[in-house]
PDB file of N, CA and C in Angstrom:
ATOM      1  N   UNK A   1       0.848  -1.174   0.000  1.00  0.00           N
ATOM      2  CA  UNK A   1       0.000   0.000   0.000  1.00  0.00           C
ATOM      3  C   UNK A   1       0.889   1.231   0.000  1.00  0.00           C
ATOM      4  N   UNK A   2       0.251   2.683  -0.488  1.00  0.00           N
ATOM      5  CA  UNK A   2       1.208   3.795  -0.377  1.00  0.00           C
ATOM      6  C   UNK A   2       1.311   3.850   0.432  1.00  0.00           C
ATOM      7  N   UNK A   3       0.807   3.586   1.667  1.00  0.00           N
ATOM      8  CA  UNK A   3       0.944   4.115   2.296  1.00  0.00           C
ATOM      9  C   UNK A   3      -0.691   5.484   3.256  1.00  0.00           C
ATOM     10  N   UNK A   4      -1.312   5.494   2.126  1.00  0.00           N
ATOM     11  CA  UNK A   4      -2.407   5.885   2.565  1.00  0.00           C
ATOM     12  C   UNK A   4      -3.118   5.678   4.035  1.00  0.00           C
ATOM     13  N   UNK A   5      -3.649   6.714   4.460  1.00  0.00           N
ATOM     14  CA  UNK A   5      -4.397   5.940   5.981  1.00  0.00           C
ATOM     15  C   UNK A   5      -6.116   5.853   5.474  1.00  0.00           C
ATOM     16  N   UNK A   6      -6.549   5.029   6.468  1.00  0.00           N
ATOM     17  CA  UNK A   6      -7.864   4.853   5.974  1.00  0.00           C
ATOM     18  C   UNK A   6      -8.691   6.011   7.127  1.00  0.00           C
ATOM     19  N   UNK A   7      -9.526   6.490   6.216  1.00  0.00           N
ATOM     20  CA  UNK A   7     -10.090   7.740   6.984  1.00  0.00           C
ATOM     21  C   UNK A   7     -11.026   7.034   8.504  1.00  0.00           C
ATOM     22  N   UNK A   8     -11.252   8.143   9.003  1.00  0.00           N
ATOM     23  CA  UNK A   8     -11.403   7.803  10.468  1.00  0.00           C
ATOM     24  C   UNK A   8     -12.663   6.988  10.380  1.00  0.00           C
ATOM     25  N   UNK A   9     -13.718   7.540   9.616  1.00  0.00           N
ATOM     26  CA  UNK A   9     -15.251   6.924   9.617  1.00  0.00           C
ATOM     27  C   UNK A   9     -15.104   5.759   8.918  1.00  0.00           C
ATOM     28  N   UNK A  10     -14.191   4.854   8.270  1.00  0.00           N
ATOM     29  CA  UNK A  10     -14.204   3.569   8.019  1.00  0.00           C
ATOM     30  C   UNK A  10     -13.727   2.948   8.991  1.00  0.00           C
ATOM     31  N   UNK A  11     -12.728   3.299   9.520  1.00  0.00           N
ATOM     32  CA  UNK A  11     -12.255   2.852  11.153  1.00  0.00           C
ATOM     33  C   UNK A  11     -13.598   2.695  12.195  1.00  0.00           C
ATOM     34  N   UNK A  12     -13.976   3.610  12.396  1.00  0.00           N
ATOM     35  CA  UNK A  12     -15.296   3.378  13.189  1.00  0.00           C
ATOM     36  C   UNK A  12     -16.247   2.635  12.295  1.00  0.00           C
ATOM     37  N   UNK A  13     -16.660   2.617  11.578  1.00  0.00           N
ATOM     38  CA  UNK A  13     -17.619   1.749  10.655  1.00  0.00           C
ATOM     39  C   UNK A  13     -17.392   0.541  11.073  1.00  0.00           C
ATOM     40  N   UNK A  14     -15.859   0.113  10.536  1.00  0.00           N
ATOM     41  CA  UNK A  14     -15.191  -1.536  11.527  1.00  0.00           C
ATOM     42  C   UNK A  14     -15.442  -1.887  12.328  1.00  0.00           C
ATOM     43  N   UNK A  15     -15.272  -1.282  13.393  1.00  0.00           N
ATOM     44  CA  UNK A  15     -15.390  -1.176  14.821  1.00  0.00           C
ATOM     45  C   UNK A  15     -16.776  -1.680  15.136  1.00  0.00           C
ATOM     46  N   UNK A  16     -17.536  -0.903  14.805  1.00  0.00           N
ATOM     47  CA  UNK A  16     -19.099  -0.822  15.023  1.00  0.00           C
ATOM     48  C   UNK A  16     -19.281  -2.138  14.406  1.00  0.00           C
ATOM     49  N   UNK A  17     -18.850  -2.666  12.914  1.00  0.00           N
ATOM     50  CA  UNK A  17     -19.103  -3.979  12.600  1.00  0.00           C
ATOM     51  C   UNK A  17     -18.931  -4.987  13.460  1.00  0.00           C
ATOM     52  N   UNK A  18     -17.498  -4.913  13.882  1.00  0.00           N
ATOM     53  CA  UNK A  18     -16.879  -6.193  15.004  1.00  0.00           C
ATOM     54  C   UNK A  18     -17.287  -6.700  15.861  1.00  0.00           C
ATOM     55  N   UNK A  19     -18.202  -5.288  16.876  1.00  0.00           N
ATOM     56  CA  UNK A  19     -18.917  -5.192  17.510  1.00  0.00           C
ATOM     57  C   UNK A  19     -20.204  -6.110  17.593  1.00  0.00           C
ATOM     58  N   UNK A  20     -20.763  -5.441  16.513  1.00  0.00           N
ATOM     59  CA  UNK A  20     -22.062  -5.768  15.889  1.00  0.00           C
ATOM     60  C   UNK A  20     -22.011  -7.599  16.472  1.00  0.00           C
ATOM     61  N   UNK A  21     -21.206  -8.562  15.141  1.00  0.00           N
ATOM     62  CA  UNK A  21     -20.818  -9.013  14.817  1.00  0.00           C
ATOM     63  C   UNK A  21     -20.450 -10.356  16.458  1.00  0.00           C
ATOM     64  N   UNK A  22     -19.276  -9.702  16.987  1.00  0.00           N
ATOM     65  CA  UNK A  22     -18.957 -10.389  18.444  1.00  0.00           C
ATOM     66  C   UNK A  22     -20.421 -10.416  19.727  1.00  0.00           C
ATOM     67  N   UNK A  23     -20.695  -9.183  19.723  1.00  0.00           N
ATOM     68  CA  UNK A  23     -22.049  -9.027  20.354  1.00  0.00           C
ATOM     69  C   UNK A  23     -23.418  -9.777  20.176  1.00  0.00           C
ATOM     70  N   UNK A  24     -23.590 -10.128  18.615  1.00  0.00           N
ATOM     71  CA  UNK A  24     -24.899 -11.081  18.578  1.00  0.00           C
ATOM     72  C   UNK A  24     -24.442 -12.445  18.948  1.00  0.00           C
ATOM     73  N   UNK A  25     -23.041 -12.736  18.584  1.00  0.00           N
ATOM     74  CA  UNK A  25     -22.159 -14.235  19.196  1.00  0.00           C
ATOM     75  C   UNK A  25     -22.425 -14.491  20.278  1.00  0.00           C
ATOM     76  N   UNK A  26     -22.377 -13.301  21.222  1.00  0.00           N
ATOM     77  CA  UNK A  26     -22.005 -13.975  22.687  1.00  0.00           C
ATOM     78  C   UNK A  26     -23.440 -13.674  22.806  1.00  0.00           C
ATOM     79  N   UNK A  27     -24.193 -12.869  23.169  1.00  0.00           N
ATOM     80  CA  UNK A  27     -25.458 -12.776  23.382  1.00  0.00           C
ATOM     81  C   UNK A  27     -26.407 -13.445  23.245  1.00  0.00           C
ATOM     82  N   UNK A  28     -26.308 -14.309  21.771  1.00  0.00           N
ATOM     83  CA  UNK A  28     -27.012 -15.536  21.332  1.00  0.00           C
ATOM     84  C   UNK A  28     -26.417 -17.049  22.174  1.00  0.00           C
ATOM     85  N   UNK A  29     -24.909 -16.989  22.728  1.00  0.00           N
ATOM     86  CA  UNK A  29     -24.696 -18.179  22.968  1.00  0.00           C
ATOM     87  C   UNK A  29     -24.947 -18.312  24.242  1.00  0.00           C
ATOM     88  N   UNK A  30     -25.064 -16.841  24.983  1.00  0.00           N
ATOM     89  CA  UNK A  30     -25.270 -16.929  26.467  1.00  0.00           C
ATOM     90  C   UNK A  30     -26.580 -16.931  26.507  1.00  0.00           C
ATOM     91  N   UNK A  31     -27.744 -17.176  25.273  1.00  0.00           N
ATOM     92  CA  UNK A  31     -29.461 -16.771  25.734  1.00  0.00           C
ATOM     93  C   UNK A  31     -30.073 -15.950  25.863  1.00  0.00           C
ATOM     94  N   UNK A  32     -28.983 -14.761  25.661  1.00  0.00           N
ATOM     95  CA  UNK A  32     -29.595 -13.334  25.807  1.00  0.00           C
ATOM     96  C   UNK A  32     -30.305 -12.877  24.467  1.00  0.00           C
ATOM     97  N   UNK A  33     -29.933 -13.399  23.650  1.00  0.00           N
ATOM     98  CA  UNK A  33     -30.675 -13.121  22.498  1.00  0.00           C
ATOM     99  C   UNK A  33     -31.534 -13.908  21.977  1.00  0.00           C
ATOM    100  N   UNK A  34     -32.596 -14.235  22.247  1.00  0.00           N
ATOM    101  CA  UNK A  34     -33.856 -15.125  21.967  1.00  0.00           C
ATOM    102  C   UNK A  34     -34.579 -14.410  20.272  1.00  0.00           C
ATOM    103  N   UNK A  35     -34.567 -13.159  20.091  1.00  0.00           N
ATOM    104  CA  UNK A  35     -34.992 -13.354  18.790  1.00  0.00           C
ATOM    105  C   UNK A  35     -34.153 -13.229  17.545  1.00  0.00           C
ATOM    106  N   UNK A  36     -34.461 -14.270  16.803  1.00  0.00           N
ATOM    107  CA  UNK A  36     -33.945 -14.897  15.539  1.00  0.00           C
ATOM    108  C   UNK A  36     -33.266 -13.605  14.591  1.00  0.00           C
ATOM    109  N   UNK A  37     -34.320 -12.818  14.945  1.00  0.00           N
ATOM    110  CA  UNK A  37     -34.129 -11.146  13.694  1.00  0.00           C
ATOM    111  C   UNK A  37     -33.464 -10.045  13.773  1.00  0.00           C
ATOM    112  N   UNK A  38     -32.964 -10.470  15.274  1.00  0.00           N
ATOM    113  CA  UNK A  38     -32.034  -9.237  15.671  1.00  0.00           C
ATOM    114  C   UNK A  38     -30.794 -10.002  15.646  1.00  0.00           C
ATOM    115  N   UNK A  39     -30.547 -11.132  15.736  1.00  0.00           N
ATOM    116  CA  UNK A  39     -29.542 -12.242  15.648  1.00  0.00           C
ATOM    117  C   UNK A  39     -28.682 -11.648  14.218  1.00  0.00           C
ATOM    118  N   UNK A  40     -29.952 -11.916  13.228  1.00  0.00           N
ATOM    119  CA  UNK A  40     -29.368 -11.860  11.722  1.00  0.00           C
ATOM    120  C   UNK A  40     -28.974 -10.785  11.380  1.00  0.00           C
ATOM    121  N   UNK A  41     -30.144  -9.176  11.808  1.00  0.00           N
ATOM    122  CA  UNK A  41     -29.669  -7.897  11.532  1.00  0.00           C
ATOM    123  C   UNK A  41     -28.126  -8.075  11.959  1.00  0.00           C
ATOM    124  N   UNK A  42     -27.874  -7.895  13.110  1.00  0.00           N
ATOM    125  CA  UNK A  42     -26.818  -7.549  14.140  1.00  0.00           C
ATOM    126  C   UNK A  42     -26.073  -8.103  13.031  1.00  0.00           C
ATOM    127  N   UNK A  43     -25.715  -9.737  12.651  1.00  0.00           N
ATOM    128  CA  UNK A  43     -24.694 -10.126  11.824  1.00  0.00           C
ATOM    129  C   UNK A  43     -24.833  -9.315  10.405  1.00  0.00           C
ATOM    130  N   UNK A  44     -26.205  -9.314   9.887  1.00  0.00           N
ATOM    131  CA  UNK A  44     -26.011  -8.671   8.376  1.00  0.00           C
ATOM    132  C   UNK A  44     -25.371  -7.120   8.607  1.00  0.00           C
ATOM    133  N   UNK A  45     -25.568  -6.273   9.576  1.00  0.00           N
ATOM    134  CA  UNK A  45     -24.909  -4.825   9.470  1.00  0.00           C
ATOM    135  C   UNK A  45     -23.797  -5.254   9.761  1.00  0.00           C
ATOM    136  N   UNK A  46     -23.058  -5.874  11.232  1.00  0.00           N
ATOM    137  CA  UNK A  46     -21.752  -5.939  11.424  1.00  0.00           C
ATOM    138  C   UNK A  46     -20.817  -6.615  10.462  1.00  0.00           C
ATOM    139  N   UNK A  47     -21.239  -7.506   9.494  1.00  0.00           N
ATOM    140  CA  UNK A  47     -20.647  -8.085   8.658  1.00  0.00           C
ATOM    141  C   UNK A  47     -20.456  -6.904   7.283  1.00  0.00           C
ATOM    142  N   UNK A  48     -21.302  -6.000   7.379  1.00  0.00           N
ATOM    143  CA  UNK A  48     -21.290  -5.172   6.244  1.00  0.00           C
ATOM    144  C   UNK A  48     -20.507  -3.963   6.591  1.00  0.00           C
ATOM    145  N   UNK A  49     -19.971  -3.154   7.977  1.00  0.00           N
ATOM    146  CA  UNK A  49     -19.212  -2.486   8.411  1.00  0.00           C
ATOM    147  C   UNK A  49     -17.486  -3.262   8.209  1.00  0.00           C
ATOM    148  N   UNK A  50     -17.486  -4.438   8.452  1.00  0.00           N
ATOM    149  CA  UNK A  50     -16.152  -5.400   8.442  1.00  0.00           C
ATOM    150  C   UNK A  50     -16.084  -5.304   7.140  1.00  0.00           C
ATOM    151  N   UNK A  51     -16.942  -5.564   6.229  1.00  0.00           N
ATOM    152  CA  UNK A  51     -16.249  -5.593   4.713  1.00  0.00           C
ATOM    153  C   UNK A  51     -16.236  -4.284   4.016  1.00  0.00           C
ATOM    154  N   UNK A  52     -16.567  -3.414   4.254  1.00  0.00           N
ATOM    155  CA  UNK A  52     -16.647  -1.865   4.496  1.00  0.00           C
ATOM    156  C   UNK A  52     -14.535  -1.516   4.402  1.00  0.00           C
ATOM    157  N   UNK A  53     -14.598  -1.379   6.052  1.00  0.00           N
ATOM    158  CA  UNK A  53     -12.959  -1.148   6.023  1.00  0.00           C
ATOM    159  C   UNK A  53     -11.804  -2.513   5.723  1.00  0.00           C
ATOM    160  N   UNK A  54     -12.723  -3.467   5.024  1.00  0.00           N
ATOM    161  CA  UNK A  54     -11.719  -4.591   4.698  1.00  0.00           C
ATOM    162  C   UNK A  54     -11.393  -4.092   2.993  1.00  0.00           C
ATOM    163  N   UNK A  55     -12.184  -4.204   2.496  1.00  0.00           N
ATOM    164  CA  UNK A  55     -12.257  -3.672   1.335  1.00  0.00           C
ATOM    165  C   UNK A  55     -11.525  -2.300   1.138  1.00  0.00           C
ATOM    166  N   UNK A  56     -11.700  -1.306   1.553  1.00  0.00           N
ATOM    167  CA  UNK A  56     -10.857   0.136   1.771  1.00  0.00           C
ATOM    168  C   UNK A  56      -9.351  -0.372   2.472  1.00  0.00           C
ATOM    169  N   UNK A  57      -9.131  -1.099   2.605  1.00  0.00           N
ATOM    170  CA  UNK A  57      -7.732  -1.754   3.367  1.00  0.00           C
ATOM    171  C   UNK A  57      -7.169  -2.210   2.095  1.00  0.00           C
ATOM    172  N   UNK A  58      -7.985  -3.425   1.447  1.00  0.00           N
ATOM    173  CA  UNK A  58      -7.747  -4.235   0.213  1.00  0.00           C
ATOM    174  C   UNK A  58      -7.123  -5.156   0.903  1.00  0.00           C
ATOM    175  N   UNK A  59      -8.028  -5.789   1.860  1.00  0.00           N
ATOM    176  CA  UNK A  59      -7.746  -6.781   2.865  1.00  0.00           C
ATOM    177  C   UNK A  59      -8.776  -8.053   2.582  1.00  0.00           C
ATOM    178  N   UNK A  60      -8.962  -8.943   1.195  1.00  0.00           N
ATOM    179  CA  UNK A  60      -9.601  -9.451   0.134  1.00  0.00           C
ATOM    180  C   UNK A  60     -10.045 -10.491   1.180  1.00  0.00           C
ATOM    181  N   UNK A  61      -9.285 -10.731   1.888  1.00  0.00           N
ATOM    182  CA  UNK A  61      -9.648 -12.481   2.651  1.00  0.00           C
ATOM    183  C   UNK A  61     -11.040 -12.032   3.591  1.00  0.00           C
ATOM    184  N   UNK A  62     -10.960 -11.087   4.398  1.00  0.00           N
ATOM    185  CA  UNK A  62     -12.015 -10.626   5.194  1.00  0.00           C
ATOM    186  C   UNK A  62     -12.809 -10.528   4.574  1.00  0.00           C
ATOM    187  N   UNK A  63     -12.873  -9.446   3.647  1.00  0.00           N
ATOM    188  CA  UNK A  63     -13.818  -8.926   3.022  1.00  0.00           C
ATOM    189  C   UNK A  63     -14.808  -9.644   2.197  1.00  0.00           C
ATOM    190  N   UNK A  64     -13.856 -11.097   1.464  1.00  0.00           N
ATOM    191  CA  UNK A  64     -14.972 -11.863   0.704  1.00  0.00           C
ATOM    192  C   UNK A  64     -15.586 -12.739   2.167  1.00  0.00           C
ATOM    193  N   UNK A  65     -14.725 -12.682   3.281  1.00  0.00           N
ATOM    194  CA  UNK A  65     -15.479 -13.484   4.241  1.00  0.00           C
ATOM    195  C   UNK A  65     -16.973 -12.783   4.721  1.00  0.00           C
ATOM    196  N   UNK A  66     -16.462 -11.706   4.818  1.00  0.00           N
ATOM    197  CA  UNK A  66     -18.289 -10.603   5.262  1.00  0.00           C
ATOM    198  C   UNK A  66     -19.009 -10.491   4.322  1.00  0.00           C
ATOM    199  N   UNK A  67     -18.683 -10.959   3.632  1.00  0.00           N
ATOM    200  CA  UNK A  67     -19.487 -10.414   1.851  1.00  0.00           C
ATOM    201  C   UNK A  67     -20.440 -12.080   2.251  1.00  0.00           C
ATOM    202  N   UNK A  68     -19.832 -13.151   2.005  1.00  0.00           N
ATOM    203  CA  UNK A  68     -20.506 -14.309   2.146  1.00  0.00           C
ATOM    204  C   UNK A  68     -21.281 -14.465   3.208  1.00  0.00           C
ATOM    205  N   UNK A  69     -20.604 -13.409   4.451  1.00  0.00           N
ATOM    206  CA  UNK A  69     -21.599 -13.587   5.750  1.00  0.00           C
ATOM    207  C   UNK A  69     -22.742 -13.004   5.440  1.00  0.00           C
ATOM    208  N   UNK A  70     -22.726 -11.291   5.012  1.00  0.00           N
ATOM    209  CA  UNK A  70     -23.509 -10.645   5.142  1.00  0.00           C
ATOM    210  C   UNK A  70     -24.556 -11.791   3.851  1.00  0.00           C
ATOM    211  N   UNK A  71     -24.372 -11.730   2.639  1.00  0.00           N
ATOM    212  CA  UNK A  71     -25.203 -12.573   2.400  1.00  0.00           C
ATOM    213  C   UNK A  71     -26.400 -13.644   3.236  1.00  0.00           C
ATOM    214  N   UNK A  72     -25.407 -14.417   3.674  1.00  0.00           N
ATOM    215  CA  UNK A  72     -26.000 -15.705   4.726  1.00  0.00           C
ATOM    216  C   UNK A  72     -27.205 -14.807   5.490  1.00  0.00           C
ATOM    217  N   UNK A  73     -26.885 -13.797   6.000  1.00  0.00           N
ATOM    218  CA  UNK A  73     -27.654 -13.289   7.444  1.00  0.00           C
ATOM    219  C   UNK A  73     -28.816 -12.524   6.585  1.00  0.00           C
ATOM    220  N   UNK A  74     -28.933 -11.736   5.606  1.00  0.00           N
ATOM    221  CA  UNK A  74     -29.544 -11.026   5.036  1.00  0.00           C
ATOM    222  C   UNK A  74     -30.717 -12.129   4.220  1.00  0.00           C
ATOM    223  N   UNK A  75     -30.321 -13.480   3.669  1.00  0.00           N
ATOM    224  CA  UNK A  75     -30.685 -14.445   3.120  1.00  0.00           C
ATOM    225  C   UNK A  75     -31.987 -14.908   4.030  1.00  0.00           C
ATOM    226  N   UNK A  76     -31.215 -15.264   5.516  1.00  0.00           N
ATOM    227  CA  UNK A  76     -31.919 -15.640   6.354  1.00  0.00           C
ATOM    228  C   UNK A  76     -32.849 -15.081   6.744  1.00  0.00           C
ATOM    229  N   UNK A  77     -32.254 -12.869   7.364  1.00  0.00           N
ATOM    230  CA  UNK A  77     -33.277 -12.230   7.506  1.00  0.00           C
ATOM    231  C   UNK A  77     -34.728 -12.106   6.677  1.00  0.00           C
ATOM    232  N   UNK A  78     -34.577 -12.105   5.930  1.00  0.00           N
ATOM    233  CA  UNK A  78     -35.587 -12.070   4.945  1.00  0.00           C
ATOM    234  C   UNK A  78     -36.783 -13.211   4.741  1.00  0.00           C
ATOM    235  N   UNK A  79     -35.799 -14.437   5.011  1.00  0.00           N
ATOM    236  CA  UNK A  79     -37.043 -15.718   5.268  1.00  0.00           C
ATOM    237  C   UNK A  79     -37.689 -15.596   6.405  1.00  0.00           C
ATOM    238  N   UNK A  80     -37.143 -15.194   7.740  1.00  0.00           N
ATOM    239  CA  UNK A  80     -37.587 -14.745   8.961  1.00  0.00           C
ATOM    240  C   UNK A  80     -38.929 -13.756   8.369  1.00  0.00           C
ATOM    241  N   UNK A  81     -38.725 -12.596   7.580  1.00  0.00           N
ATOM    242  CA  UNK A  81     -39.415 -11.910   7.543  1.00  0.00           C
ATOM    243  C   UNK A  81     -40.661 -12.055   6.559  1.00  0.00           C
ATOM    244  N   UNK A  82     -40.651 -12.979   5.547  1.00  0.00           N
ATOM    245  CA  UNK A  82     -41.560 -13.444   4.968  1.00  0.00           C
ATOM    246  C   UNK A  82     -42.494 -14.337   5.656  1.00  0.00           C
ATOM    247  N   UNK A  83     -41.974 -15.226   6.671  1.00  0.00           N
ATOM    248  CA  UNK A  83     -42.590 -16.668   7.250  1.00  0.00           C
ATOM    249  C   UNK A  83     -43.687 -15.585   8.274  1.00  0.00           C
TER     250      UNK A  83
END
């Protein structure tokens, strides 16, 4: 890379993803999260903040990893929301 920095609001964007992202994990595994739709949001935004500053990095491995997540969760949200 040149060397470039990545501006501050993709940094926080990340952040907020990781968040997102670690937070519906533990929350769902400890029971705290009983509904299905906030499960998936939580992963479909935090996965979409992670590939956000993965992508602006050109950090390809993450980024196709959140890309496939956010898919998955957004896939799901949506059957949730039709049923």
């Amino acid at each position: 890379m040149s060397g470039a920095r990545t501006p501050v609001w993709v940094e926080v964007v990340g952040w907020i993803g990781a968040s997102l992202v670690l937070g519906a994990y533990v929350a769902r595994s400890l029971g705290n999260l009983p509904d299905e739709l906030v499960y998936q949001g939580m992963n479909a935004i935090g996965s979409l903040g992670i590939l956000i500053v993965a992508s602006k990095k050109r950090a390809w491995q993450p980024a196709v990893l959140n890309l496939i997540w956010l898919v998955i969760s957004a896939w799901c949200a949506l059957r949730l929301v039709a049923a």
